[in-house]
Protein backbone atom coordinates (compact mmCIF):
# COMPACT_ATOMS: atom_id res chain seq x y z
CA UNK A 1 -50.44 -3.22 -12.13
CA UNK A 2 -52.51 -4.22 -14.32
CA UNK A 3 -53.15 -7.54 -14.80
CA UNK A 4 -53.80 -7.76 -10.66
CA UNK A 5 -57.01 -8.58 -10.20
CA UNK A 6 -57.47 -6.53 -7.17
CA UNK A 7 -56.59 -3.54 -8.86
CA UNK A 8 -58.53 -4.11 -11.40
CA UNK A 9 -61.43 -4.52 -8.30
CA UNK A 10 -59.82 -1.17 -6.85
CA UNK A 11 -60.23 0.90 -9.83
CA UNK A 12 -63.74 -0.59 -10.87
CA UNK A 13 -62.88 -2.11 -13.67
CA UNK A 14 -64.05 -5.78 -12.20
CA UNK A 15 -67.39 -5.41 -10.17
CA UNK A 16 -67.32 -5.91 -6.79
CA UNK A 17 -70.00 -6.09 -3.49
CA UNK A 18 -68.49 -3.31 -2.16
CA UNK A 19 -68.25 -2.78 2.12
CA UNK A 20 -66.22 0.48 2.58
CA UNK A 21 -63.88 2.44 0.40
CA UNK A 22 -61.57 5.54 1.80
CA UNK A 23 -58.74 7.20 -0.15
CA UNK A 24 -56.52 4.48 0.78
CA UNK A 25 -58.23 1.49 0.62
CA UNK A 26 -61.18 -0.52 -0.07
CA UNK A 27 -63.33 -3.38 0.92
CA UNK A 28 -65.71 -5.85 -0.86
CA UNK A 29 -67.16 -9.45 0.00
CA UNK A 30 -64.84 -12.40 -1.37
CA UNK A 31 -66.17 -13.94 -4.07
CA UNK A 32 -65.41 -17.47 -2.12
CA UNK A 33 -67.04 -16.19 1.06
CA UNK A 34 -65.63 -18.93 3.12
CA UNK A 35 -68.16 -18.10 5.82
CA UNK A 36 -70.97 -15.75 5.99
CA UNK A 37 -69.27 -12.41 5.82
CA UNK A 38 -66.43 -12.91 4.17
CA UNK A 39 -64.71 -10.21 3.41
CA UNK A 40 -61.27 -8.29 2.09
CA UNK A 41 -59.60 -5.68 2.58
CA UNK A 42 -57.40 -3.95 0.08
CA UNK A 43 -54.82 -0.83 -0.35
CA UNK A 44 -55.61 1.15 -3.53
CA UNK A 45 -51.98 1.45 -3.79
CA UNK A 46 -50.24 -2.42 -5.35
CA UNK A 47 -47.67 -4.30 -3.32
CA UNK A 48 -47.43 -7.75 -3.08
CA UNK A 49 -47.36 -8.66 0.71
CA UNK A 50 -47.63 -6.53 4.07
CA UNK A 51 -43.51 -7.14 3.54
CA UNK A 52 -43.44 -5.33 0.86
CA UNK A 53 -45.99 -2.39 1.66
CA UNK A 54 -45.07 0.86 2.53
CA UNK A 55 -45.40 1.77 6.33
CA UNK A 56 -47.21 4.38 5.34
CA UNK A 57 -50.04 2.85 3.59
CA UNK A 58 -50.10 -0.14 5.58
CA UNK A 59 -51.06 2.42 8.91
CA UNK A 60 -54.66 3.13 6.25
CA UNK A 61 -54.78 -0.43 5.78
CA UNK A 62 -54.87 -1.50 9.43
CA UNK A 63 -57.24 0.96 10.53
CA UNK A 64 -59.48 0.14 7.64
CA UNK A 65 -59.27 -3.77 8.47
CA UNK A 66 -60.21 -2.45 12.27
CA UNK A 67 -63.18 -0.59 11.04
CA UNK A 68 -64.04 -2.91 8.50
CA UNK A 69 -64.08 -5.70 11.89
CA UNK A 70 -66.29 -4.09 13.27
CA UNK A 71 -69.07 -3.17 10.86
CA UNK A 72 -69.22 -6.90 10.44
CA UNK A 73 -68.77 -7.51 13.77
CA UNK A 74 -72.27 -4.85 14.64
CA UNK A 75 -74.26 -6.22 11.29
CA UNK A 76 -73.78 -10.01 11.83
CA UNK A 77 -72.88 -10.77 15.40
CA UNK A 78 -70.18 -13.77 14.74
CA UNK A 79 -69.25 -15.71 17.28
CA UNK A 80 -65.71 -14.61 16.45
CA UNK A 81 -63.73 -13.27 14.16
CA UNK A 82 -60.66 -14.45 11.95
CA UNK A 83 -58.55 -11.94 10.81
CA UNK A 84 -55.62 -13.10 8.00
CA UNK A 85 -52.81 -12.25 6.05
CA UNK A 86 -50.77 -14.40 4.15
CA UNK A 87 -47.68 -13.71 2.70
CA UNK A 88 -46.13 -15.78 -0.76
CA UNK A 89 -47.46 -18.93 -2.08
CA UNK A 90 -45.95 -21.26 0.09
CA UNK A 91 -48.58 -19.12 2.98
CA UNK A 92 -51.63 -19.42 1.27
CA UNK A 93 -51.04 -16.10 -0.74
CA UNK A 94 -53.21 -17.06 -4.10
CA UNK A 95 -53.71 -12.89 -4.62
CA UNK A 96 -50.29 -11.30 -4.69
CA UNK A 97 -51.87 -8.18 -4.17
CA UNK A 98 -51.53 -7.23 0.00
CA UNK A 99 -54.80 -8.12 1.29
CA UNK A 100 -56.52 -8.90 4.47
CA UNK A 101 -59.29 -11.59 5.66
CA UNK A 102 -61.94 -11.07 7.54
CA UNK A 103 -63.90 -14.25 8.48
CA UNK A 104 -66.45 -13.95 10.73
CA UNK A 105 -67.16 -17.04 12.44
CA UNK A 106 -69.96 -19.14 13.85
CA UNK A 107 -70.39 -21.78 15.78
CA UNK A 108 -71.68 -23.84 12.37
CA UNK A 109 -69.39 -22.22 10.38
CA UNK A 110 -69.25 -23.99 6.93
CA UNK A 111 -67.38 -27.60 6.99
CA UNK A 112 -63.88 -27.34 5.61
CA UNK A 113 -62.79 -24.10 7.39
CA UNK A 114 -60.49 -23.66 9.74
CA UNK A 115 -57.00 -23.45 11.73
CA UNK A 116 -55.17 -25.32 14.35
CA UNK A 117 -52.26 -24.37 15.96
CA UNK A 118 -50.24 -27.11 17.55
CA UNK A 119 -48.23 -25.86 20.69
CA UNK A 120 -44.46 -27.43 20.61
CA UNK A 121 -43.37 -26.17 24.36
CA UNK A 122 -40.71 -28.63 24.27
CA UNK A 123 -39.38 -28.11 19.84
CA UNK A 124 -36.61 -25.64 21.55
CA UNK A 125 -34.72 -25.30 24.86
CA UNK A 126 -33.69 -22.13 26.20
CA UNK A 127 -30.19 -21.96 24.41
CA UNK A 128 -32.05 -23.03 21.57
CA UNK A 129 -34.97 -19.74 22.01
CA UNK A 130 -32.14 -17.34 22.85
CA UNK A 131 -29.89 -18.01 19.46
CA UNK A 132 -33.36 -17.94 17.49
CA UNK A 133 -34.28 -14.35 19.27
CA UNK A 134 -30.81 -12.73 18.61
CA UNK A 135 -30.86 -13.96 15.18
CA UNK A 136 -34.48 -12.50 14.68
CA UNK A 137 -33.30 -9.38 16.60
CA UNK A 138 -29.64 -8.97 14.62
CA UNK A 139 -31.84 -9.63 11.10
């Protein structure tokens, strides 16, 4: 595809600061770096979203994310580590290229950034969880 800009990263025609590259996939610092670390991971292969990816090439991709984890993990000792993947605009998906975040984070991690998940134990009752499941399950 070539007006993606992560293909265009893949095949070198963009620079990048390259992390890790295999036949399958590569890795590079994000330009944004949201917090020290910052980094993507990419198959060499376009699709849009992990919905759309082949099973195939999304195995290389996890395993690279995984290895890509943890040489951040070893070089800059986070005090955790975010891993995301959004899928269509309405997610957060600005790069519709499949692509995965990894944020290492610290405990003054750079103001802005973050998630919060809000537990709803009582949004459903057990009718309610069972219809959703089957429906999910049936799909």
């Amino acid at each position: 595809m070539t007006d993606c800009i992560f293909c265009k990263i893949t095949s070198g025609d963009i620079p990048s600061y390259k992390i890790y590259e295999d036949d399958y996939t590569y890795a590079f610092l994000d330009i944004s770096q949201v917090a020290k670390g910052h980094t993507l991971v990419v198959p060499k292969k376009h699709s849009q979203d992990l919905l759309e990816t082949e099973p195939e090439v999304l195995a290389h991709v996890i395993k690279s994310v995984q290895k890509v984890a943890q040489m951040v993990d070893k070089a800059l000792k986070p005090d955790g580590i975010n891993i995301v993947q959004n899928n269509r605009a309405f997610a957060d998906q600005s790069v519709f290229h499949l692509h995965f975040h990894i944020m290492p984070r610290y405990q003054d991690d750079i103001d802005g950034f973050g998630y919060k998940w809000q537990t709803h134990s009582n949004a459903f009752d057990a009718d309610a969880m069972t219809a959703l499941a089957d429906q999910i399950k049936h799909a």
